[in-house]
PDB file of N, CA and C in Angstrom:
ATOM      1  N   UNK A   1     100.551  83.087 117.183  1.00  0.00           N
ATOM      2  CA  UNK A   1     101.252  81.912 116.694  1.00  0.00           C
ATOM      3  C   UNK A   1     100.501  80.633 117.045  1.00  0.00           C
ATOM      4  N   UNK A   2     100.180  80.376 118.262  1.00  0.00           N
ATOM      5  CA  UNK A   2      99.623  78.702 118.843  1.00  0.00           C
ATOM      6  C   UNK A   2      97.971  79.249 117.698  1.00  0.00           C
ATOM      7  N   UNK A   3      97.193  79.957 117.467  1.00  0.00           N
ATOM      8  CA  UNK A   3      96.413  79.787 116.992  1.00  0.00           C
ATOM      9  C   UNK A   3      96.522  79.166 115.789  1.00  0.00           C
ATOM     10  N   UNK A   4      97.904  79.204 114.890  1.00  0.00           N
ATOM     11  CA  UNK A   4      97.556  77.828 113.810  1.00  0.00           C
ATOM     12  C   UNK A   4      97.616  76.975 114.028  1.00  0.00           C
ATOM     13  N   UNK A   5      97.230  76.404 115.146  1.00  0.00           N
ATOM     14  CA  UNK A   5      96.948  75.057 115.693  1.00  0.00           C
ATOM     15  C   UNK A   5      95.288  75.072 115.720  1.00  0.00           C
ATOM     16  N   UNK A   6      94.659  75.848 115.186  1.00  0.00           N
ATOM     17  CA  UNK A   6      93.094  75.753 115.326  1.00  0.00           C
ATOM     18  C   UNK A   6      92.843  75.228 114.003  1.00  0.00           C
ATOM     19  N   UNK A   7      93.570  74.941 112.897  1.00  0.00           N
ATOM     20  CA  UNK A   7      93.397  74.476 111.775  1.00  0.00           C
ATOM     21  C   UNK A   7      93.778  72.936 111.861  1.00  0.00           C
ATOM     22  N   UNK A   8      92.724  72.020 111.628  1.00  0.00           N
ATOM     23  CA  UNK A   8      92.544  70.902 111.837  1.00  0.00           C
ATOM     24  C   UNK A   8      94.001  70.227 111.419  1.00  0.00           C
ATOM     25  N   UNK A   9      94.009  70.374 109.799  1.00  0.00           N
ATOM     26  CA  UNK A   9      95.397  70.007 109.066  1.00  0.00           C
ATOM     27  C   UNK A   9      96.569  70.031 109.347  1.00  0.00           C
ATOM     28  N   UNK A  10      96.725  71.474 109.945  1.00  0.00           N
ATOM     29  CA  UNK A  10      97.996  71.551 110.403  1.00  0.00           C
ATOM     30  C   UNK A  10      98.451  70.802 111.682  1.00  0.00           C
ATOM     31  N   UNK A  11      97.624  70.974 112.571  1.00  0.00           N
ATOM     32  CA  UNK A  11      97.919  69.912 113.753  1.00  0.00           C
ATOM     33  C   UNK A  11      97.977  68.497 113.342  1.00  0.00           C
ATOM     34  N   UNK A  12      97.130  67.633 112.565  1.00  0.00           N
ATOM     35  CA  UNK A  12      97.679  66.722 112.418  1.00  0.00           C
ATOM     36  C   UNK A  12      98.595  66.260 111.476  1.00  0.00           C
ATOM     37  N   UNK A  13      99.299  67.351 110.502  1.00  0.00           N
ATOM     38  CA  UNK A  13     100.275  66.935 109.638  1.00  0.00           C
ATOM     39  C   UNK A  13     101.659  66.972 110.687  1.00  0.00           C
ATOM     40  N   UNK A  14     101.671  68.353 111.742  1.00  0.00           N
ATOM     41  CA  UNK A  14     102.541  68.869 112.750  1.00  0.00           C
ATOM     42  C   UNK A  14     103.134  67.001 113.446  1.00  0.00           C
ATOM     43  N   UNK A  15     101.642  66.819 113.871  1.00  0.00           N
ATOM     44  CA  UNK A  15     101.688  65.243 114.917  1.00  0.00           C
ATOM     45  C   UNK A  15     102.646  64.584 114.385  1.00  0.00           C
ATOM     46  N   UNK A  16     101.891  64.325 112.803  1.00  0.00           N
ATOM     47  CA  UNK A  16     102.480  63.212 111.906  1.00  0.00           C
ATOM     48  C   UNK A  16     104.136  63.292 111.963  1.00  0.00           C
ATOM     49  N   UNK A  17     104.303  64.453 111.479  1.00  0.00           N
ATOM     50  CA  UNK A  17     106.231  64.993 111.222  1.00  0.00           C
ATOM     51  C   UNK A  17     107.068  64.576 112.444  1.00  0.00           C
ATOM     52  N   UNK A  18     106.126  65.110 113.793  1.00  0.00           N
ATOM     53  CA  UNK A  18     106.854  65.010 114.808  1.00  0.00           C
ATOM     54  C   UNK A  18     106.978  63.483 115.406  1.00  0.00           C
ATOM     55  N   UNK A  19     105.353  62.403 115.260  1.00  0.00           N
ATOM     56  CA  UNK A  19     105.824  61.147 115.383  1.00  0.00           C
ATOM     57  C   UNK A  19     106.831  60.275 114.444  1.00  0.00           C
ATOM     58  N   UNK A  20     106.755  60.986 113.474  1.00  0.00           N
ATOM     59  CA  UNK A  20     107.695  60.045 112.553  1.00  0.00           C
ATOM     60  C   UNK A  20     109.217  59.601 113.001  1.00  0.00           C
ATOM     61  N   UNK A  21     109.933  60.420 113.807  1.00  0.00           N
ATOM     62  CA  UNK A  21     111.180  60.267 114.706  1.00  0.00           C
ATOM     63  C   UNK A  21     111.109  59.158 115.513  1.00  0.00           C
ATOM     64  N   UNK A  22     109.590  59.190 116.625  1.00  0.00           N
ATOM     65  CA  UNK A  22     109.716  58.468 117.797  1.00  0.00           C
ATOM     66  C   UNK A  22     109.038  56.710 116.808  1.00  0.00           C
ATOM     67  N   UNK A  23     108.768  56.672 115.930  1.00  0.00           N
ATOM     68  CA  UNK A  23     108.650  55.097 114.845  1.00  0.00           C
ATOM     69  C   UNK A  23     110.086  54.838 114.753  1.00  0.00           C
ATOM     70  N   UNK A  24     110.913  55.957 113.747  1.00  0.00           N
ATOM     71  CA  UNK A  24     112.193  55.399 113.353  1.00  0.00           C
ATOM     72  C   UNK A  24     113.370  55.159 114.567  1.00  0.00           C
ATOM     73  N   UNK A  25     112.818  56.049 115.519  1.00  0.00           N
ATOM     74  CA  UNK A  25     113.917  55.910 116.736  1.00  0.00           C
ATOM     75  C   UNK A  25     113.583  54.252 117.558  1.00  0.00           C
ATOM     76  N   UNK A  26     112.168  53.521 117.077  1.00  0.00           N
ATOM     77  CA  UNK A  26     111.744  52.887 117.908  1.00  0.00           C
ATOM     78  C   UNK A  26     112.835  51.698 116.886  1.00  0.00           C
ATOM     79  N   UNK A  27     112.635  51.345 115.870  1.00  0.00           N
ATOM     80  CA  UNK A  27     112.974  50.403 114.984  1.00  0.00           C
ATOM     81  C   UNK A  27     114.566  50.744 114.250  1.00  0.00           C
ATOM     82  N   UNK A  28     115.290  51.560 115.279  1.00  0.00           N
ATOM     83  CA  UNK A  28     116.551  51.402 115.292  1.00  0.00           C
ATOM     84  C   UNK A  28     117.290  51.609 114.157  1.00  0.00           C
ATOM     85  N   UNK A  29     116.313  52.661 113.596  1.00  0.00           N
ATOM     86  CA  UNK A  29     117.140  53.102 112.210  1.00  0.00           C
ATOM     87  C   UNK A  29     117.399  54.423 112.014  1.00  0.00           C
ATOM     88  N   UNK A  30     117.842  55.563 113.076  1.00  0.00           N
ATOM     89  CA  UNK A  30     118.596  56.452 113.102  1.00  0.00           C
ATOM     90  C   UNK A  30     119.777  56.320 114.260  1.00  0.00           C
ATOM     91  N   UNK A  31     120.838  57.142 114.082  1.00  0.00           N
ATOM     92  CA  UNK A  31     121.378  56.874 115.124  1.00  0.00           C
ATOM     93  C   UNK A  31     121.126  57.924 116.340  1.00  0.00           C
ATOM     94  N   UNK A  32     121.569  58.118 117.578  1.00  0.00           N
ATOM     95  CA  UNK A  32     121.351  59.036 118.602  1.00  0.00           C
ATOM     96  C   UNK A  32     119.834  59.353 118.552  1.00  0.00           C
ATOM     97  N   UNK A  33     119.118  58.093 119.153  1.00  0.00           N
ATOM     98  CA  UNK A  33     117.571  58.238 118.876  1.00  0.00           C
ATOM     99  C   UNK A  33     117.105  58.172 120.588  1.00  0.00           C
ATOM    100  N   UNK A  34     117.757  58.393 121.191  1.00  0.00           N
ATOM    101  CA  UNK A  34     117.217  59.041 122.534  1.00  0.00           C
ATOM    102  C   UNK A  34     116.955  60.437 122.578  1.00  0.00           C
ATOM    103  N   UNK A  35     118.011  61.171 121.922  1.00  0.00           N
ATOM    104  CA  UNK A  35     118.070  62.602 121.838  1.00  0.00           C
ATOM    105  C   UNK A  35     116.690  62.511 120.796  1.00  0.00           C
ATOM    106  N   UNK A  36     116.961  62.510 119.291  1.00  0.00           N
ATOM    107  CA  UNK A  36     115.279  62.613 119.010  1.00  0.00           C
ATOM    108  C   UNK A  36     114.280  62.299 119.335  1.00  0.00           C
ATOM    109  N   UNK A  37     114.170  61.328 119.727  1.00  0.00           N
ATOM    110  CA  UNK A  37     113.015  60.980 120.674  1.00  0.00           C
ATOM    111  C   UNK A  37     112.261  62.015 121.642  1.00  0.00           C
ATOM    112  N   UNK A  38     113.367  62.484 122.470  1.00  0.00           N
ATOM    113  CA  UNK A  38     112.861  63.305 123.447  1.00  0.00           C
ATOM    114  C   UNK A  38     112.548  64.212 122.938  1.00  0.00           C
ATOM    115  N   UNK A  39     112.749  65.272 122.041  1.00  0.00           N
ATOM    116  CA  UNK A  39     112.737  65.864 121.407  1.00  0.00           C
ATOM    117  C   UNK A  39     111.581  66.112 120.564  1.00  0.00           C
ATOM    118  N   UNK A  40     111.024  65.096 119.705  1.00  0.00           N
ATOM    119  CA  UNK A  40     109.709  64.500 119.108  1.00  0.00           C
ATOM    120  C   UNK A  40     108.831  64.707 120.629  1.00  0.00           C
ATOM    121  N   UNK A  41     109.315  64.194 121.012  1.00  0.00           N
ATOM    122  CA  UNK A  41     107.671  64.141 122.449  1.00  0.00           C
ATOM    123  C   UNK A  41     107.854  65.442 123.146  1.00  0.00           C
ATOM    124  N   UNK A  42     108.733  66.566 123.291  1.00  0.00           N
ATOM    125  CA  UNK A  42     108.798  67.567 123.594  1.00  0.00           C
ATOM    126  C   UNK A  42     107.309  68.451 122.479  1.00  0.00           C
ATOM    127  N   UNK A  43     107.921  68.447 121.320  1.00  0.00           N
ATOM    128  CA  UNK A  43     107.036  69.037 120.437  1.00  0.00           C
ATOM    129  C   UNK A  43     105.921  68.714 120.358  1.00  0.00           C
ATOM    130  N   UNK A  44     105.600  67.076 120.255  1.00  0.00           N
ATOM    131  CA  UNK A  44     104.050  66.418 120.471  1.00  0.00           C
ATOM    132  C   UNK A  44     103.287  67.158 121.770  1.00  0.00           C
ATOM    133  N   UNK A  45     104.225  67.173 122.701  1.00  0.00           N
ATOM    134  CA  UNK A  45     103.430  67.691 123.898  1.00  0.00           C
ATOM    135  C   UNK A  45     103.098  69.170 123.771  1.00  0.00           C
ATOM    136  N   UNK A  46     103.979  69.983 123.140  1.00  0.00           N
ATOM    137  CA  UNK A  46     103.453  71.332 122.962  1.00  0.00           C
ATOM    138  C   UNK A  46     102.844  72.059 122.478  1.00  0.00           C
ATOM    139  N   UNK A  47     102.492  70.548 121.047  1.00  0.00           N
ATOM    140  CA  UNK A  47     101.666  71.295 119.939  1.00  0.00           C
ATOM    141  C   UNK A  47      99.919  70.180 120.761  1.00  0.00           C
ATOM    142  N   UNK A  48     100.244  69.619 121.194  1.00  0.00           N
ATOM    143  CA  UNK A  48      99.059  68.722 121.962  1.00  0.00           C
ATOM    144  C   UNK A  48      98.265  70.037 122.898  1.00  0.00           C
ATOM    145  N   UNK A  49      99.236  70.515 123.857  1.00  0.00           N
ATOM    146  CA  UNK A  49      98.941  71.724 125.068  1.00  0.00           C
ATOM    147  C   UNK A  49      97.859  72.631 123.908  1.00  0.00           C
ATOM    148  N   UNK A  50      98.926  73.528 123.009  1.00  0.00           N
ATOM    149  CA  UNK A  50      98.289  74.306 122.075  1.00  0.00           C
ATOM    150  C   UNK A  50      96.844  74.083 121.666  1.00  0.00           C
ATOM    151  N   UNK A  51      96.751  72.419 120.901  1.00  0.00           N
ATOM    152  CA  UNK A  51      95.785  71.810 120.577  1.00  0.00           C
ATOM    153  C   UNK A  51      94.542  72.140 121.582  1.00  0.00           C
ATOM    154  N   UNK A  52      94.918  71.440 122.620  1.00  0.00           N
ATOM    155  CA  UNK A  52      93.923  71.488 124.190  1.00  0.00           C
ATOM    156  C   UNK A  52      93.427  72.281 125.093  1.00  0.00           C
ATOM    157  N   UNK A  53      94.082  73.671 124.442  1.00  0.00           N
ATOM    158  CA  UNK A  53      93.644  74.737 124.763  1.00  0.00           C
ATOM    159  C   UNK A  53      92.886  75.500 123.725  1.00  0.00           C
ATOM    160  N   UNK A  54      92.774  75.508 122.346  1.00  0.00           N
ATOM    161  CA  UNK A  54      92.041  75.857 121.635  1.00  0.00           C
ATOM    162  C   UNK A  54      91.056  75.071 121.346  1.00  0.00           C
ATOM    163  N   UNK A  55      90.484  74.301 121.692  1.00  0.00           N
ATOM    164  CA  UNK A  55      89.704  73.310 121.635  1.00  0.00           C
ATOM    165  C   UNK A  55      88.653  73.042 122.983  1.00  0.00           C
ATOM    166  N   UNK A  56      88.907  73.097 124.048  1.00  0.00           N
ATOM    167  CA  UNK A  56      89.135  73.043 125.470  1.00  0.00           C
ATOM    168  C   UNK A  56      89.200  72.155 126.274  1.00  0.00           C
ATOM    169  N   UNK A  57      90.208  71.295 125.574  1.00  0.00           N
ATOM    170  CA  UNK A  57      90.443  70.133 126.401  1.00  0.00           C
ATOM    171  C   UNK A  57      91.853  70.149 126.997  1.00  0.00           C
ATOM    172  N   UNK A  58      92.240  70.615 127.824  1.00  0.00           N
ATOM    173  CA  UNK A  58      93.472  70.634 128.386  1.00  0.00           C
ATOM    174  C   UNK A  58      93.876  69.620 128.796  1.00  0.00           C
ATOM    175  N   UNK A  59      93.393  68.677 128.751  1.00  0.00           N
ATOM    176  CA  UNK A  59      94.092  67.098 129.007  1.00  0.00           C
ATOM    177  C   UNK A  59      93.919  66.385 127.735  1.00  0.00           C
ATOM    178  N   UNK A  60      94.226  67.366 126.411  1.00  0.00           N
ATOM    179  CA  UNK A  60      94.747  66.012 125.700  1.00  0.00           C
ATOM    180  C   UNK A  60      96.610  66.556 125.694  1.00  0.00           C
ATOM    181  N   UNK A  61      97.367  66.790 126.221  1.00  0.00           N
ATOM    182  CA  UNK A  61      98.398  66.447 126.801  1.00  0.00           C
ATOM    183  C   UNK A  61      98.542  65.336 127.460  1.00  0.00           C
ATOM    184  N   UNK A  62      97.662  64.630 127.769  1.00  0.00           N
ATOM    185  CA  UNK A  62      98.186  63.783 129.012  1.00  0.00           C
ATOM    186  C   UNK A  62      98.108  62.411 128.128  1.00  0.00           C
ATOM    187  N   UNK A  63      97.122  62.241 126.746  1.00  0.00           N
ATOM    188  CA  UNK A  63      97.132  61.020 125.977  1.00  0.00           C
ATOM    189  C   UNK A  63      98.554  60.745 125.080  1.00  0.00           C
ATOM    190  N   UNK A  64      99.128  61.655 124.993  1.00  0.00           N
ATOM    191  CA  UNK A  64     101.250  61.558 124.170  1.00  0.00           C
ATOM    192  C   UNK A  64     101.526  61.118 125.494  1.00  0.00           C
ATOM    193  N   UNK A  65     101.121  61.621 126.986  1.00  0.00           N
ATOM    194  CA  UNK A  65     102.233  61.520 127.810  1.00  0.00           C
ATOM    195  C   UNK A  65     102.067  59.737 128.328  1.00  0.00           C
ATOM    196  N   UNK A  66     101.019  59.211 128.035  1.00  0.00           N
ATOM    197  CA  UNK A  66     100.581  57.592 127.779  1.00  0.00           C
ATOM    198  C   UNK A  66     101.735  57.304 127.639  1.00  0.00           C
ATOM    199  N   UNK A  67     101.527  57.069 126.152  1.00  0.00           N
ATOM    200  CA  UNK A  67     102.403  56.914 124.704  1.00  0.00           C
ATOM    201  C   UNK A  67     104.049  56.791 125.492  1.00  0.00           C
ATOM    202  N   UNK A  68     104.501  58.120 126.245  1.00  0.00           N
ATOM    203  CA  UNK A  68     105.881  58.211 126.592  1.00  0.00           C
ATOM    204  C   UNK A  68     105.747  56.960 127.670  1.00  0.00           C
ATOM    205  N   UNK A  69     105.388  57.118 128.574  1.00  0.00           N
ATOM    206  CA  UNK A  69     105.624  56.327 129.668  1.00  0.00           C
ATOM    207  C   UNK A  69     105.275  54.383 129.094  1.00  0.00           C
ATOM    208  N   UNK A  70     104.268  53.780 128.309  1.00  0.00           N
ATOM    209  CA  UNK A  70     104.565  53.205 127.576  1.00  0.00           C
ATOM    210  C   UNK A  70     105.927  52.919 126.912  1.00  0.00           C
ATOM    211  N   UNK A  71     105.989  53.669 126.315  1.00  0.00           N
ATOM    212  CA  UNK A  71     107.547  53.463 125.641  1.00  0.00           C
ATOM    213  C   UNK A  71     108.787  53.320 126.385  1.00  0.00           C
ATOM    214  N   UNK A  72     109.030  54.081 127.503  1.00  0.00           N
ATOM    215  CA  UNK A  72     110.537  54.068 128.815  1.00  0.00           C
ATOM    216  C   UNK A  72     110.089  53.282 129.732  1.00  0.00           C
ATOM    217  N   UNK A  73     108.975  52.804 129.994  1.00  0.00           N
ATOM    218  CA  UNK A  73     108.789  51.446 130.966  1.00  0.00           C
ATOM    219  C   UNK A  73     108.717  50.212 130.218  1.00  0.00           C
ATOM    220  N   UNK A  74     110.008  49.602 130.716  1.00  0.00           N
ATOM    221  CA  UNK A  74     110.311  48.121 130.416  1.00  0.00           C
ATOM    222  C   UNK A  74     109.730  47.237 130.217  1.00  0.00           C
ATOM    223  N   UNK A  75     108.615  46.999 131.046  1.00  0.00           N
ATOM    224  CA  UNK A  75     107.651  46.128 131.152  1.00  0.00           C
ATOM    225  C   UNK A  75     106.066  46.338 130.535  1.00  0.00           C
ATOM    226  N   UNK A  76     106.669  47.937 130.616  1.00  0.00           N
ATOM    227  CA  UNK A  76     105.063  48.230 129.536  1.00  0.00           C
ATOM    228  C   UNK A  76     105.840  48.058 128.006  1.00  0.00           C
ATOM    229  N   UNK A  77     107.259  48.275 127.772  1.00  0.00           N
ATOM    230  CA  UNK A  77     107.411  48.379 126.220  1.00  0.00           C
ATOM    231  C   UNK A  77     107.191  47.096 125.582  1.00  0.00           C
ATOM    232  N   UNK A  78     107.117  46.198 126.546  1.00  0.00           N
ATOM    233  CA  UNK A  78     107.205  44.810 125.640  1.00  0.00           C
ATOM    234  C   UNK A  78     105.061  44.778 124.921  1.00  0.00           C
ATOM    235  N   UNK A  79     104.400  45.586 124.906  1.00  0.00           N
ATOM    236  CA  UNK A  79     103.371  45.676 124.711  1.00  0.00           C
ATOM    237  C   UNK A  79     103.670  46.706 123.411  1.00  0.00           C
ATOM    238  N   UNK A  80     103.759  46.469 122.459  1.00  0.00           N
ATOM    239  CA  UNK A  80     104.075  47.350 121.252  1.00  0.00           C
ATOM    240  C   UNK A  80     103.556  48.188 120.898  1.00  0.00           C
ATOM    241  N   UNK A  81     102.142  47.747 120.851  1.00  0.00           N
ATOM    242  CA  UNK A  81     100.903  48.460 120.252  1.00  0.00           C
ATOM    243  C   UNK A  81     100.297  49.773 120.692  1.00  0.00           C
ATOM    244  N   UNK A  82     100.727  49.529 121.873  1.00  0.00           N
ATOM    245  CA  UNK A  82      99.795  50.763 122.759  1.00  0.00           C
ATOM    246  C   UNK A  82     100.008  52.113 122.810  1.00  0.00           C
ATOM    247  N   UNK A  83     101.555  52.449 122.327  1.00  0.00           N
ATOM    248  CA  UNK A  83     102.263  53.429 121.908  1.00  0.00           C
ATOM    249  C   UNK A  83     101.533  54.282 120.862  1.00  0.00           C
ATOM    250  N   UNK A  84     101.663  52.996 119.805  1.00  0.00           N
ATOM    251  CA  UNK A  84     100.622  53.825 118.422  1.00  0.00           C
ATOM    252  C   UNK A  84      99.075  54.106 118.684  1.00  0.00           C
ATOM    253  N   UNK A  85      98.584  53.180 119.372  1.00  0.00           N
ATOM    254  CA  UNK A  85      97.202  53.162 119.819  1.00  0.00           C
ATOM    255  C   UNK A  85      97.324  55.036 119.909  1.00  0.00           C
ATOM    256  N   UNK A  86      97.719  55.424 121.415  1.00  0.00           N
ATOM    257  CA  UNK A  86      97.715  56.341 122.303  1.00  0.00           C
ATOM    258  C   UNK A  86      97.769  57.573 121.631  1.00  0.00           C
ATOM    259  N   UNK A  87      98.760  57.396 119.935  1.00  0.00           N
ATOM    260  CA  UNK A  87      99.233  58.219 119.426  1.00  0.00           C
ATOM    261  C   UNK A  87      97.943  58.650 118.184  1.00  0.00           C
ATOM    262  N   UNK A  88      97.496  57.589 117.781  1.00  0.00           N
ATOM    263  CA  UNK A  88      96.313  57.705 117.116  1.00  0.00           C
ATOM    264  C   UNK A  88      94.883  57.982 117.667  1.00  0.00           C
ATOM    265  N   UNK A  89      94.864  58.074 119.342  1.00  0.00           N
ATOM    266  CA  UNK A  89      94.070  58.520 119.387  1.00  0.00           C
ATOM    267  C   UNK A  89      94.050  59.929 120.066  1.00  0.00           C
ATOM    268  N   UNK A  90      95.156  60.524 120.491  1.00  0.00           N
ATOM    269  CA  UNK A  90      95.655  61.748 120.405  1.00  0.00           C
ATOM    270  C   UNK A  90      94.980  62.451 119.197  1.00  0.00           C
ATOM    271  N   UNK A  91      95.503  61.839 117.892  1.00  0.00           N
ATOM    272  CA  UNK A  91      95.391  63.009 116.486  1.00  0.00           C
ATOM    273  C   UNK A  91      93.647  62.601 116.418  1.00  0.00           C
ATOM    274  N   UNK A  92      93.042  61.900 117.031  1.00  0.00           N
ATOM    275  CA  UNK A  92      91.600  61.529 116.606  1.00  0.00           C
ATOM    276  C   UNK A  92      90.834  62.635 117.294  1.00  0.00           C
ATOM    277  N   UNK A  93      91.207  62.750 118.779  1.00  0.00           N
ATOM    278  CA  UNK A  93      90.464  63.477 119.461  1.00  0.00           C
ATOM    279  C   UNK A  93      90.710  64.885 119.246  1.00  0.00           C
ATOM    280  N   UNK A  94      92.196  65.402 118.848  1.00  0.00           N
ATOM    281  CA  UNK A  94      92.811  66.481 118.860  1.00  0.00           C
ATOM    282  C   UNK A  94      92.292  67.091 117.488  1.00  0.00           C
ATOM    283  N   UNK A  95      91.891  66.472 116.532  1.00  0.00           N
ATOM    284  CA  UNK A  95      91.068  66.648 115.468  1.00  0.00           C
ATOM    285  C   UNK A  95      89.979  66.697 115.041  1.00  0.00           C
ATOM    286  N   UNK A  96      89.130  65.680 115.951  1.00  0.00           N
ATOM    287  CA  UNK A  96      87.864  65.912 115.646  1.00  0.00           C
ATOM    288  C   UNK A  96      86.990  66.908 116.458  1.00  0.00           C
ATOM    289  N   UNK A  97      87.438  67.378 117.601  1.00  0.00           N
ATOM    290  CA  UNK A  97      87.109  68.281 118.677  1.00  0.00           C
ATOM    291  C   UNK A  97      86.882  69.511 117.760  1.00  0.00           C
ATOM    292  N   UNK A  98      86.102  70.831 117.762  1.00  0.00           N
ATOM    293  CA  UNK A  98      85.936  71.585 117.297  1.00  0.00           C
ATOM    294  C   UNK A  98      86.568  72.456 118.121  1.00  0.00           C
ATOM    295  N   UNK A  99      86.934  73.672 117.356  1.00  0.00           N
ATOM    296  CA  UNK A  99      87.815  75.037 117.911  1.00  0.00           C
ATOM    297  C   UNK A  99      86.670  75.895 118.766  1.00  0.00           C
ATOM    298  N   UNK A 100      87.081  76.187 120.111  1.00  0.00           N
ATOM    299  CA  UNK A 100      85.935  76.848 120.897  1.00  0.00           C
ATOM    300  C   UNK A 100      86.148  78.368 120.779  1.00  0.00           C
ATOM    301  N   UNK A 101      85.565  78.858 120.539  1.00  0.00           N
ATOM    302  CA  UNK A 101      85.514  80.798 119.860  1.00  0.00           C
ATOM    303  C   UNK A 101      85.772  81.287 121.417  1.00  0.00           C
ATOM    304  N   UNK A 102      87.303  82.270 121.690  1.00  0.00           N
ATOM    305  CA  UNK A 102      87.476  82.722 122.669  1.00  0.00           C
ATOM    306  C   UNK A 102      87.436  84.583 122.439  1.00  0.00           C
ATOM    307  N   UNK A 103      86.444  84.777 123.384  1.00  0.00           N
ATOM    308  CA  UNK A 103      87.074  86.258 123.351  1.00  0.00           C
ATOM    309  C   UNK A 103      88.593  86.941 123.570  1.00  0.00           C
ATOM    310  N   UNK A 104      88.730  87.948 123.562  1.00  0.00           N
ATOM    311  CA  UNK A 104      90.080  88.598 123.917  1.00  0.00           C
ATOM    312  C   UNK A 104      90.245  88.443 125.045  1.00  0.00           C
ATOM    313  N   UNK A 105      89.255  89.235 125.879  1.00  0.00           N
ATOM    314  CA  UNK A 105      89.291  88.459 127.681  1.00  0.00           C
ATOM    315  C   UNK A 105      89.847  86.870 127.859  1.00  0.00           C
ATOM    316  N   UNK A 106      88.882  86.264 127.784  1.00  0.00           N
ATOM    317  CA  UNK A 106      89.226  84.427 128.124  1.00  0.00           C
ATOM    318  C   UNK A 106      90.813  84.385 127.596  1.00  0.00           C
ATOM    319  N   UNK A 107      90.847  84.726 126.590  1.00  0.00           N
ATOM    320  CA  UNK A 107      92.519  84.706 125.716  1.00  0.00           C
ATOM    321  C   UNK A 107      93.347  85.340 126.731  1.00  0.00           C
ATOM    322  N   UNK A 108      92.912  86.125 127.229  1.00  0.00           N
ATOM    323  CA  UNK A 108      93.871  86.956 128.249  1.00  0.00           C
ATOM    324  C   UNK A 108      93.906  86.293 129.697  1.00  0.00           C
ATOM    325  N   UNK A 109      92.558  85.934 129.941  1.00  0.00           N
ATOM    326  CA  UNK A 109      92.774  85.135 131.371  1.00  0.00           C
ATOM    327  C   UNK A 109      93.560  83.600 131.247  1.00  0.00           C
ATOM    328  N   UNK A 110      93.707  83.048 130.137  1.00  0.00           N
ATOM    329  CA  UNK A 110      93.876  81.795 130.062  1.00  0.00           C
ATOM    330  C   UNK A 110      95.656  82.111 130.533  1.00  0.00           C
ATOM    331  N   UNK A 111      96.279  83.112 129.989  1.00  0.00           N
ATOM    332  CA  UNK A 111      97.659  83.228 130.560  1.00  0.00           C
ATOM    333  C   UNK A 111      98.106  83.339 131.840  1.00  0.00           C
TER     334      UNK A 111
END
């Protein structure tokens, strides 16, 4: 299953679907947009992990988790931009990185 995350497209159409919540939740046009929110960055982060392990960057998890802490700190939210920044460069790196060819072994040790 996480291996269709080695297809460039799908991960970043996945990103796209899943940021689209944490925009509309930001600009106050759904209602109960804490619950989606969290929710959206639950999935960003899992399809990010997925991403960062087929790829082999296991810290691009940690560029969404920016993005979150940005967004729930008060004093960082009044900085707007940096959210999307963080988020665009998530799908940049998470995309342009090439898929690293794992044997069955490595596949097996990575668990």
């Amino acid at each position: 299953m996480y291996k269709a995350f080695s297809n460039t497209r799908l991960f970043i159409m996945t990103y796209l679907v899943l940021a689209l919540p944490t925009y509309l939740a930001d600009a106050g046009m759904i209602a109960n947009n804490s619950l989606l929110y969290a929710l959206s960055m639950v999935g960003i982060w899992a399809i990010c992990l997925l991403r960062g392990t087929i790829i082999g960057k296991h810290w691009l998890v940690l560029i969404p988790s920016v993005a979150f802490v940005f967004d729930l700190t008060p004093a960082l939210a009044a900085i707007t931009f940096v959210p999307y920044l963080y988020h665009a460069l998530a799908i940049l790196l998470g995309a342009a990185s090439p898929s690293i060819a794992l044997s069955h072994r490595d596949t097996y040790e990575m668990r």
